[in-house]
PDB file of N, CA and C in Angstrom:
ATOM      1  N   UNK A   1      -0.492  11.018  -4.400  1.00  0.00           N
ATOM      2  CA  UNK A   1      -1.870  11.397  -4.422  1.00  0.00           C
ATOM      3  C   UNK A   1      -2.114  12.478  -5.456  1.00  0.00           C
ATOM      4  N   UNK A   2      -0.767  13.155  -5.711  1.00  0.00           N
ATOM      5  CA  UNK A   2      -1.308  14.029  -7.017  1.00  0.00           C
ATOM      6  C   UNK A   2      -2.009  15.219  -6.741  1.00  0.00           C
ATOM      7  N   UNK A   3      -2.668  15.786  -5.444  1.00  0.00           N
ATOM      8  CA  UNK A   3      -3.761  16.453  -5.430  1.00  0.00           C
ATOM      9  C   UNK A   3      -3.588  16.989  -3.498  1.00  0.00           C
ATOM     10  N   UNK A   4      -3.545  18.137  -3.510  1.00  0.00           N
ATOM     11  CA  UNK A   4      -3.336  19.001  -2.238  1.00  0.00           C
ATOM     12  C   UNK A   4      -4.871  18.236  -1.106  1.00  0.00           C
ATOM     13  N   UNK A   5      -4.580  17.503  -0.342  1.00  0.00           N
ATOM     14  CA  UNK A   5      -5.799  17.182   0.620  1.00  0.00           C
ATOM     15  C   UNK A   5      -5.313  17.957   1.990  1.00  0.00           C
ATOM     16  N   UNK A   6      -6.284  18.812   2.915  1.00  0.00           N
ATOM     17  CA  UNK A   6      -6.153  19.225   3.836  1.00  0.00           C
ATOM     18  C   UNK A   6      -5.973  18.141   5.092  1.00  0.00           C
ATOM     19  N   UNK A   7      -4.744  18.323   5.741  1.00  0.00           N
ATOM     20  CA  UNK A   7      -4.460  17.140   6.992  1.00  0.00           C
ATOM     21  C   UNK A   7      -3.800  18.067   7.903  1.00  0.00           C
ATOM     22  N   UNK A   8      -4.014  17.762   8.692  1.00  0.00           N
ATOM     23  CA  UNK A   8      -3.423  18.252  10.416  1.00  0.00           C
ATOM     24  C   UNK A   8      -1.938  17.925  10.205  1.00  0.00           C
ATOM     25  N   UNK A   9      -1.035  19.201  10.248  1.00  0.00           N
ATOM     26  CA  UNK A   9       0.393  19.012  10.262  1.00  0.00           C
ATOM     27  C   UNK A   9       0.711  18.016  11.164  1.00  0.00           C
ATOM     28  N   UNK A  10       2.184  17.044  10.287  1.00  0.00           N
ATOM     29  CA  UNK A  10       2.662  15.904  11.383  1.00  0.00           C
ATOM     30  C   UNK A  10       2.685  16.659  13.022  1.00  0.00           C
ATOM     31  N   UNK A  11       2.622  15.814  13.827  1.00  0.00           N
ATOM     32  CA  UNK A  11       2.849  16.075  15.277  1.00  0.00           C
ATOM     33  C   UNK A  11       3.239  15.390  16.380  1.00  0.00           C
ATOM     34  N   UNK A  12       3.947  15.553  17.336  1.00  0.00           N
ATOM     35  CA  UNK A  12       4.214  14.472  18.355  1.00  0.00           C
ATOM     36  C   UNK A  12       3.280  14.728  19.448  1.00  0.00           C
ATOM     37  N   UNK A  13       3.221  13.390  19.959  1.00  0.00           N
ATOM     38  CA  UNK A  13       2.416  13.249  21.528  1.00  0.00           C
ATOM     39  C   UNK A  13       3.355  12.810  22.560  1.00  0.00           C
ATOM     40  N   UNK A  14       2.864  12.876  23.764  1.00  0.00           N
ATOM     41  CA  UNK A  14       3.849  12.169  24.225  1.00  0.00           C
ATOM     42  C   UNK A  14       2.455  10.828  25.542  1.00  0.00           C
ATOM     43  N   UNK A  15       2.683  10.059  24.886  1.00  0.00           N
ATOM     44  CA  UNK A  15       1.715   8.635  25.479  1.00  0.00           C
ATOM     45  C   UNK A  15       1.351   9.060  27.117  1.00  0.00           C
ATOM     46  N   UNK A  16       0.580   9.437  27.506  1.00  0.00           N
ATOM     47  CA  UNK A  16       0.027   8.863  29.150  1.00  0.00           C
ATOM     48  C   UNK A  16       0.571   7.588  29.622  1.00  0.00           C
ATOM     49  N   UNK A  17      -0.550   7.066  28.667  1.00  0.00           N
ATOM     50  CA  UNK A  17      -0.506   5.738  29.019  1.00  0.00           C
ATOM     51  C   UNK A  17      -0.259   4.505  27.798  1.00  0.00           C
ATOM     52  N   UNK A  18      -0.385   3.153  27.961  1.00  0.00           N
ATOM     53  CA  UNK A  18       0.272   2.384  26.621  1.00  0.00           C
ATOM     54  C   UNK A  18      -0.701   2.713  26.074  1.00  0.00           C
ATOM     55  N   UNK A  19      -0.608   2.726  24.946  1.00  0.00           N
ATOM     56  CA  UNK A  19      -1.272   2.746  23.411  1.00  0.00           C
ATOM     57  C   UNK A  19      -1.093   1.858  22.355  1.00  0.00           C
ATOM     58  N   UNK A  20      -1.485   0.776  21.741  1.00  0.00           N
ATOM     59  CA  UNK A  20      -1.332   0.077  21.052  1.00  0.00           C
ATOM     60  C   UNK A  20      -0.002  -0.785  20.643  1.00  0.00           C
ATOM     61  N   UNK A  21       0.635  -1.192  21.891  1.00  0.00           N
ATOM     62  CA  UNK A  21       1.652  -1.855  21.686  1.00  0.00           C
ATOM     63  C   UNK A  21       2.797  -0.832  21.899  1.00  0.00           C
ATOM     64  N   UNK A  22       2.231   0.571  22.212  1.00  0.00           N
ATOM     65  CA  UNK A  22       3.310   1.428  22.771  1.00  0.00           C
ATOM     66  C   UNK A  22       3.614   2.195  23.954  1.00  0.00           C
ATOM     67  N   UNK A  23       4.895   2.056  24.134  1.00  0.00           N
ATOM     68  CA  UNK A  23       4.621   2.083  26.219  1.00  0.00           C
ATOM     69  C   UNK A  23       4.024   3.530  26.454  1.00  0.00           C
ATOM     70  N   UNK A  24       3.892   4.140  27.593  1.00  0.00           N
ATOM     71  CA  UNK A  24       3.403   5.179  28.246  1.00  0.00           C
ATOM     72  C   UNK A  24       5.052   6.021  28.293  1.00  0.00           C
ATOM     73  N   UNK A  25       5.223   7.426  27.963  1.00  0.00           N
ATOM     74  CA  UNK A  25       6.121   7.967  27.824  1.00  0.00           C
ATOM     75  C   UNK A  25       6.747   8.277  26.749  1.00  0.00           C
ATOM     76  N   UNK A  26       6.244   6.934  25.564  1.00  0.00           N
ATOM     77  CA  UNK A  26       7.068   7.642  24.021  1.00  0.00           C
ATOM     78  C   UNK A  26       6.373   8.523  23.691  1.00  0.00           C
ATOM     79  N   UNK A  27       7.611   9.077  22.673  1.00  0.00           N
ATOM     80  CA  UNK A  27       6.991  10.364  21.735  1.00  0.00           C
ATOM     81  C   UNK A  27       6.597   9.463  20.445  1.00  0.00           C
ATOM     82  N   UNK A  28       5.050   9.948  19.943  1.00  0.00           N
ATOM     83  CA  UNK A  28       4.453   9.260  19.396  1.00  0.00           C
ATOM     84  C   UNK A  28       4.295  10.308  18.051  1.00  0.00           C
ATOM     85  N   UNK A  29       4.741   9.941  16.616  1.00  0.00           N
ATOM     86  CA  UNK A  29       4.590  10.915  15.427  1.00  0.00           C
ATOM     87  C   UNK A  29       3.002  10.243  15.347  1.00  0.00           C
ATOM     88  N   UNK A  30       2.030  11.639  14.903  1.00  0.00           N
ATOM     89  CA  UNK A  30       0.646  11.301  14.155  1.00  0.00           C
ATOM     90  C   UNK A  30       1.485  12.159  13.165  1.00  0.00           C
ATOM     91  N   UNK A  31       1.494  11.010  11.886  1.00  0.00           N
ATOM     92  CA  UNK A  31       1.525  12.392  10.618  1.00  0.00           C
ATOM     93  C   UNK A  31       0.357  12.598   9.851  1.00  0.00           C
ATOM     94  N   UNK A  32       0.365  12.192   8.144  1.00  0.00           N
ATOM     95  CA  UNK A  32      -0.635  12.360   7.354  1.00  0.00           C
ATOM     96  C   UNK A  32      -0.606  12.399   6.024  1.00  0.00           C
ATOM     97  N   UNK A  33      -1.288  11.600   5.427  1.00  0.00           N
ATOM     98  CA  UNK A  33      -1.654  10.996   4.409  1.00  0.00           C
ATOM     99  C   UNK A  33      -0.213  11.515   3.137  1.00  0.00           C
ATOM    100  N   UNK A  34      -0.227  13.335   3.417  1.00  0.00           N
ATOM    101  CA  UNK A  34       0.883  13.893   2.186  1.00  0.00           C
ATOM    102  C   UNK A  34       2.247  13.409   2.928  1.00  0.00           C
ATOM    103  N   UNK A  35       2.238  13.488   3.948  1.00  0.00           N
ATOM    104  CA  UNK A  35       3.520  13.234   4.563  1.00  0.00           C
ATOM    105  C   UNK A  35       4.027  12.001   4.667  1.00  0.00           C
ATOM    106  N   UNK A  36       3.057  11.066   4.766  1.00  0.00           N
ATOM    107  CA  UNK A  36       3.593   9.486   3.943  1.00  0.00           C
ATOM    108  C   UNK A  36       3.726   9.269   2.392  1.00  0.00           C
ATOM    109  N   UNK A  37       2.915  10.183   1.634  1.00  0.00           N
ATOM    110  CA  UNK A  37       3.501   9.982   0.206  1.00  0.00           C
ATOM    111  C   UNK A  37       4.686  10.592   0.262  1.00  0.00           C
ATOM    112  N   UNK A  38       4.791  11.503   0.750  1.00  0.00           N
ATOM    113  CA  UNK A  38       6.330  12.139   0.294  1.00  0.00           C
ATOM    114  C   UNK A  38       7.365  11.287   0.997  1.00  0.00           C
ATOM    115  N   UNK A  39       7.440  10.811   2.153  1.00  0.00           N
ATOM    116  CA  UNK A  39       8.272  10.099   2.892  1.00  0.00           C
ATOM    117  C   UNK A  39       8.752   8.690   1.561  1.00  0.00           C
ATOM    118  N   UNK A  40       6.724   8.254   1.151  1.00  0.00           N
ATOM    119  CA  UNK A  40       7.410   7.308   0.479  1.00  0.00           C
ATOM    120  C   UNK A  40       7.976   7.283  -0.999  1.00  0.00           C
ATOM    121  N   UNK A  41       7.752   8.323  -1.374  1.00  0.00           N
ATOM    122  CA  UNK A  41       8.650   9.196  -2.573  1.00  0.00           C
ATOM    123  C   UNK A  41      10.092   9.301  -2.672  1.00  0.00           C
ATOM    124  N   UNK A  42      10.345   9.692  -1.736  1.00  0.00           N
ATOM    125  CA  UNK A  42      11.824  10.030  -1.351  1.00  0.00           C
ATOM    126  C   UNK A  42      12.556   8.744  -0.425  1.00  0.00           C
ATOM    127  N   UNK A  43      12.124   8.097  -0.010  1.00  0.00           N
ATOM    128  CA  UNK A  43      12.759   6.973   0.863  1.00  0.00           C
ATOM    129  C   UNK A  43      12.514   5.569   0.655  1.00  0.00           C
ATOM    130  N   UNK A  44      11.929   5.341  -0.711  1.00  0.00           N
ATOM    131  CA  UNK A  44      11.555   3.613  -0.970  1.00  0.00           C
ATOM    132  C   UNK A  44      11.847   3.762  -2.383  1.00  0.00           C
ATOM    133  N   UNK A  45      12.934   3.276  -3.109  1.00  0.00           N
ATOM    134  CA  UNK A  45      13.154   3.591  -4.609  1.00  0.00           C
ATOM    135  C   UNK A  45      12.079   2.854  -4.897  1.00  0.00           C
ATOM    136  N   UNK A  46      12.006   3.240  -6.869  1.00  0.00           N
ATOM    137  CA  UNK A  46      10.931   2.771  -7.271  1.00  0.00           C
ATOM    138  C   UNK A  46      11.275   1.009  -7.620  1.00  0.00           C
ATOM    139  N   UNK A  47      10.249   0.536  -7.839  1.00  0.00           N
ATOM    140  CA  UNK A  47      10.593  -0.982  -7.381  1.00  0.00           C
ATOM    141  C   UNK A  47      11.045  -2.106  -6.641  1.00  0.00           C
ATOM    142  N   UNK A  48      10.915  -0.974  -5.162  1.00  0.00           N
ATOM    143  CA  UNK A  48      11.487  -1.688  -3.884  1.00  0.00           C
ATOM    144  C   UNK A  48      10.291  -1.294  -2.932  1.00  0.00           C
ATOM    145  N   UNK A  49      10.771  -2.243  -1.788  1.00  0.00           N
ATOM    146  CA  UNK A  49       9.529  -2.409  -0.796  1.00  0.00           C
ATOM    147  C   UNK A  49      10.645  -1.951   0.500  1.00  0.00           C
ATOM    148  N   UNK A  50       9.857  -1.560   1.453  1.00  0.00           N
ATOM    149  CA  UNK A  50      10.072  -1.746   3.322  1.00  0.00           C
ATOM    150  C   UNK A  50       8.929  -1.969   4.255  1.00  0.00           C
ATOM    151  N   UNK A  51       9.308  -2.720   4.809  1.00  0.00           N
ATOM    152  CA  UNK A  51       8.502  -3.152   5.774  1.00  0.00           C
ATOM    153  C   UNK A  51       7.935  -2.270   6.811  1.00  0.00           C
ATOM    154  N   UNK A  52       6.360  -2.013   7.063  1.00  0.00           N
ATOM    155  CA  UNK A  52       5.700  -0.712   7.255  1.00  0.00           C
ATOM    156  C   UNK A  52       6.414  -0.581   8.692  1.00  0.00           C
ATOM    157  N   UNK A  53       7.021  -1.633   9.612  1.00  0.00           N
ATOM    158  CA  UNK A  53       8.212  -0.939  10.863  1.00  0.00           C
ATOM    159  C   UNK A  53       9.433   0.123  10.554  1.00  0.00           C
ATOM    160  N   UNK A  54       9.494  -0.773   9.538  1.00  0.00           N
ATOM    161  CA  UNK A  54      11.071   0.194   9.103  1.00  0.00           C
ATOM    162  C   UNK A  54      10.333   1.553   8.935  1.00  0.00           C
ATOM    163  N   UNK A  55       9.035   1.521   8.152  1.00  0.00           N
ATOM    164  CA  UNK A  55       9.004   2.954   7.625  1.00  0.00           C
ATOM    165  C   UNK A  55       8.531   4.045   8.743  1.00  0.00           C
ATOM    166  N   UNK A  56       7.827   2.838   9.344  1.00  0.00           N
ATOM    167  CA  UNK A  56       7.269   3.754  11.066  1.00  0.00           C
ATOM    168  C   UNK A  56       8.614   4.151  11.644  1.00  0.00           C
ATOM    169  N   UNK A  57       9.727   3.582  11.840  1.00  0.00           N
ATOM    170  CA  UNK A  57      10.920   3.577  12.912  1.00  0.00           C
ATOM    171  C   UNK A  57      11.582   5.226  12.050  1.00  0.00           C
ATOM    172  N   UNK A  58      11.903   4.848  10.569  1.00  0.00           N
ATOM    173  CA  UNK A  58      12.301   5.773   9.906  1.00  0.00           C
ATOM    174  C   UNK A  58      11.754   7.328   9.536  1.00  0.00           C
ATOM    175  N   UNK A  59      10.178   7.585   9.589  1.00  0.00           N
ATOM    176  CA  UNK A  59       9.530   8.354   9.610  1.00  0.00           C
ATOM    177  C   UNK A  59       9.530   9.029  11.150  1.00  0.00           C
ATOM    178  N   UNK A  60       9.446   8.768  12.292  1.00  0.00           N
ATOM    179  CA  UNK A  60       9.388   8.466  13.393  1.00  0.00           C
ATOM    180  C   UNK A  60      10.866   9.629  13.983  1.00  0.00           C
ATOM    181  N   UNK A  61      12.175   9.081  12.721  1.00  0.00           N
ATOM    182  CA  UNK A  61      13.359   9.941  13.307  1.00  0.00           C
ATOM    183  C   UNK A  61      13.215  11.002  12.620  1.00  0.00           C
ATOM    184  N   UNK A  62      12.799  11.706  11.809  1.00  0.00           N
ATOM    185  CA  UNK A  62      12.742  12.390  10.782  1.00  0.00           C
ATOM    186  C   UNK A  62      11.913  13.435  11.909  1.00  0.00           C
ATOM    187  N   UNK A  63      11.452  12.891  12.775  1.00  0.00           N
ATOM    188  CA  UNK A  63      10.627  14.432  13.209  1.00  0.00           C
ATOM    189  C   UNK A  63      11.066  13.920  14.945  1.00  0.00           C
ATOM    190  N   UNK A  64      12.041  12.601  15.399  1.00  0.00           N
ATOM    191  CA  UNK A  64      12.464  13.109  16.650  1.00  0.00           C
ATOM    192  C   UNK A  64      11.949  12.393  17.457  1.00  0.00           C
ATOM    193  N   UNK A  65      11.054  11.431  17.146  1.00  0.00           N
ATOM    194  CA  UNK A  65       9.486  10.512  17.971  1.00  0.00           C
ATOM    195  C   UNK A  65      10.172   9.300  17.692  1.00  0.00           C
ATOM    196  N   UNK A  66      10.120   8.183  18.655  1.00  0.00           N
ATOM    197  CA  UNK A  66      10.010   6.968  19.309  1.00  0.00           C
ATOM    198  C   UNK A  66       9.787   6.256  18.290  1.00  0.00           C
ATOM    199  N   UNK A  67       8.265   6.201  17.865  1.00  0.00           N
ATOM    200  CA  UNK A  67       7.382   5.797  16.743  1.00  0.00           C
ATOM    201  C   UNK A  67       6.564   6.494  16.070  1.00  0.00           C
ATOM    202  N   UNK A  68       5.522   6.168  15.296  1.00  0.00           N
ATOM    203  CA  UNK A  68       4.272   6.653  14.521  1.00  0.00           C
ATOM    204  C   UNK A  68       3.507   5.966  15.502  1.00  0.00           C
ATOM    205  N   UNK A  69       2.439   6.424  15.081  1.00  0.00           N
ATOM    206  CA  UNK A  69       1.170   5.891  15.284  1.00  0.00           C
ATOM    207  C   UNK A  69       0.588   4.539  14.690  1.00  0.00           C
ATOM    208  N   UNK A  70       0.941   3.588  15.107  1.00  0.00           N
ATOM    209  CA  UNK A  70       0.405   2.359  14.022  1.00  0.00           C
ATOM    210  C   UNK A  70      -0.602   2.498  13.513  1.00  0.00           C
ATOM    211  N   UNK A  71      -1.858   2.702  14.155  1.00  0.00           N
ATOM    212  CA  UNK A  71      -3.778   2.812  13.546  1.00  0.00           C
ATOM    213  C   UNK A  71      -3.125   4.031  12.400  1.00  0.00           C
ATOM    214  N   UNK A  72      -2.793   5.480  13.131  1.00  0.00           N
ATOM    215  CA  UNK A  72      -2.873   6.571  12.221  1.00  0.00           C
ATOM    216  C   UNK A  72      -2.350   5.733  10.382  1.00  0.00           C
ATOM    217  N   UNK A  73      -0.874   5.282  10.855  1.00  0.00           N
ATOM    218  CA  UNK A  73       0.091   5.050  10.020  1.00  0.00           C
ATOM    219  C   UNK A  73      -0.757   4.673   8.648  1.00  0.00           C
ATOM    220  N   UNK A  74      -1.084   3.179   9.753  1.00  0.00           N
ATOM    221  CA  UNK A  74      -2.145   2.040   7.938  1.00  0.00           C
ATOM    222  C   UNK A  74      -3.282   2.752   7.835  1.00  0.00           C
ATOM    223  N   UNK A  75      -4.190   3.624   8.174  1.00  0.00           N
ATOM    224  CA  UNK A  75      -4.879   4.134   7.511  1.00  0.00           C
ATOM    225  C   UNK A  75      -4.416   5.634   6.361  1.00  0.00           C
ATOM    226  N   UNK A  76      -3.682   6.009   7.001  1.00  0.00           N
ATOM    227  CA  UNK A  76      -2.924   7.305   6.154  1.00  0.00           C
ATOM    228  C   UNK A  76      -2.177   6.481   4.867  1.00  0.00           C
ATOM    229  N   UNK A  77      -1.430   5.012   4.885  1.00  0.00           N
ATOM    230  CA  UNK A  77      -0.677   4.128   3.963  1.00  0.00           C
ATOM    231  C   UNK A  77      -1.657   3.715   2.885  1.00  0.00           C
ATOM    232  N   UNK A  78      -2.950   3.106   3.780  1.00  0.00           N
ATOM    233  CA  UNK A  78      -4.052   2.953   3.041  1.00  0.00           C
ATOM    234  C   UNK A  78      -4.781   4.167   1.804  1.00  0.00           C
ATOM    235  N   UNK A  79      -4.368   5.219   2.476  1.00  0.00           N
ATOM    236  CA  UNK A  79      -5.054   6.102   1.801  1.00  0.00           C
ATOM    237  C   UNK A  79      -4.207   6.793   0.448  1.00  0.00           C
ATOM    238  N   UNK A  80      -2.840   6.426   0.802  1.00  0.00           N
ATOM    239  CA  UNK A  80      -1.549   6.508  -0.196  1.00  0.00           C
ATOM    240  C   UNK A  80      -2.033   5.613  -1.680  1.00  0.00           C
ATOM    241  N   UNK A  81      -2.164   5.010  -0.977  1.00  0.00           N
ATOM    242  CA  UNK A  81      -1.931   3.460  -1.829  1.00  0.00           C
ATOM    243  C   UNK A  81      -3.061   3.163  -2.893  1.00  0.00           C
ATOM    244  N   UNK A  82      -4.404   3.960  -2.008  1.00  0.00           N
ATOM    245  CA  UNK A  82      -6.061   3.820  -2.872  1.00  0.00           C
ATOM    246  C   UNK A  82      -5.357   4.499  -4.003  1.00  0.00           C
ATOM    247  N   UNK A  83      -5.061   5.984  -3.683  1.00  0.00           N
ATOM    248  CA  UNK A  83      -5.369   7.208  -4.474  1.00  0.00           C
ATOM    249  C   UNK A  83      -4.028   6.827  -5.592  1.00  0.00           C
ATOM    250  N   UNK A  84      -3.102   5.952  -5.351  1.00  0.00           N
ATOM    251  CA  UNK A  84      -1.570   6.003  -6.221  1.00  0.00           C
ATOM    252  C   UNK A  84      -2.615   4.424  -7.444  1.00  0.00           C
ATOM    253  N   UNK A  85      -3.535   3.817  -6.465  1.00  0.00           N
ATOM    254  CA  UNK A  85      -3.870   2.693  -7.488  1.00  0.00           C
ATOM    255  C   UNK A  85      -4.639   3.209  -8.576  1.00  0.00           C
ATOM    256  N   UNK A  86      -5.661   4.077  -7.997  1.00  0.00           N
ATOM    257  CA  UNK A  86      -6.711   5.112  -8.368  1.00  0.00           C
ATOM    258  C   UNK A  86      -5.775   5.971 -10.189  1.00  0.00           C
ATOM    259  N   UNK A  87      -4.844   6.720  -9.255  1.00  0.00           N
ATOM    260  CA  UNK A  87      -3.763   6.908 -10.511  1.00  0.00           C
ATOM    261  C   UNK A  87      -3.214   6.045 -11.650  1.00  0.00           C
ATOM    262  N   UNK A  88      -3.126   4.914 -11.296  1.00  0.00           N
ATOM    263  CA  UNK A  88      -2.630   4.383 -12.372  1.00  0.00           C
ATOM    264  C   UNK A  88      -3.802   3.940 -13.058  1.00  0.00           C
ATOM    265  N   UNK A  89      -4.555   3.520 -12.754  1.00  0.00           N
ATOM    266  CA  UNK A  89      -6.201   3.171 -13.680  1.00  0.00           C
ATOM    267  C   UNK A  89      -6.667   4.329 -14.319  1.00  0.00           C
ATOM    268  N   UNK A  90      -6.040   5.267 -13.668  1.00  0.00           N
ATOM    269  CA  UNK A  90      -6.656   6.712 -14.995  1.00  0.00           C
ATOM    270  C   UNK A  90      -5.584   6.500 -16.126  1.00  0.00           C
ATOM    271  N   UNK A  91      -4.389   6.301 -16.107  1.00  0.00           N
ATOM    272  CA  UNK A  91      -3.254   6.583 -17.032  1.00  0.00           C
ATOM    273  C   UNK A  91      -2.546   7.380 -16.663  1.00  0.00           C
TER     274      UNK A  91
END
């Protein structure tokens, strides 16, 4: 993203109840937008792909949590991805 955006430090929850395909009791990472670029900076060489589980499962140990947040995840990935396309159309 190139550019400091204010986001709520990563954090864990721990589920009540299920949540989107995730049981009641996991520890659930919400991170954020810088914290998936950097994750995907450092953990997807350039010209390679992972599959957004792997990166949830892998992001997920890095702070100790079960999973991510799926909704949080693809919209924070989404928002990676605008601003990195955004970048390359400037030069």
């Amino acid at each position: 993203m190139g550019r400091q955006e204010a986001c709520e430090a990563p954090h864990t929850v721990t589920l009540d109840k299920d949540f989107a395909g995730v049981p009641a009791g996991s520890r659930l990472l919400i991170s954020c937008p810088m914290e998936l670029e950097d994750y995907l900076k450092n953990h997807v060489p350039y010209g390679t792909s992972k599959e957004i589980h792997q990166v949830r499962r892998e992001l997920a140990a890095l702070y100790g949590a079960d999973t991510t947040c799926p909704d949080s995840t693809g919209i924070f990935l989404r928002t990676v991805t605008d601003a990195a396309w955004d970048e390359m159309g400037a030069g």
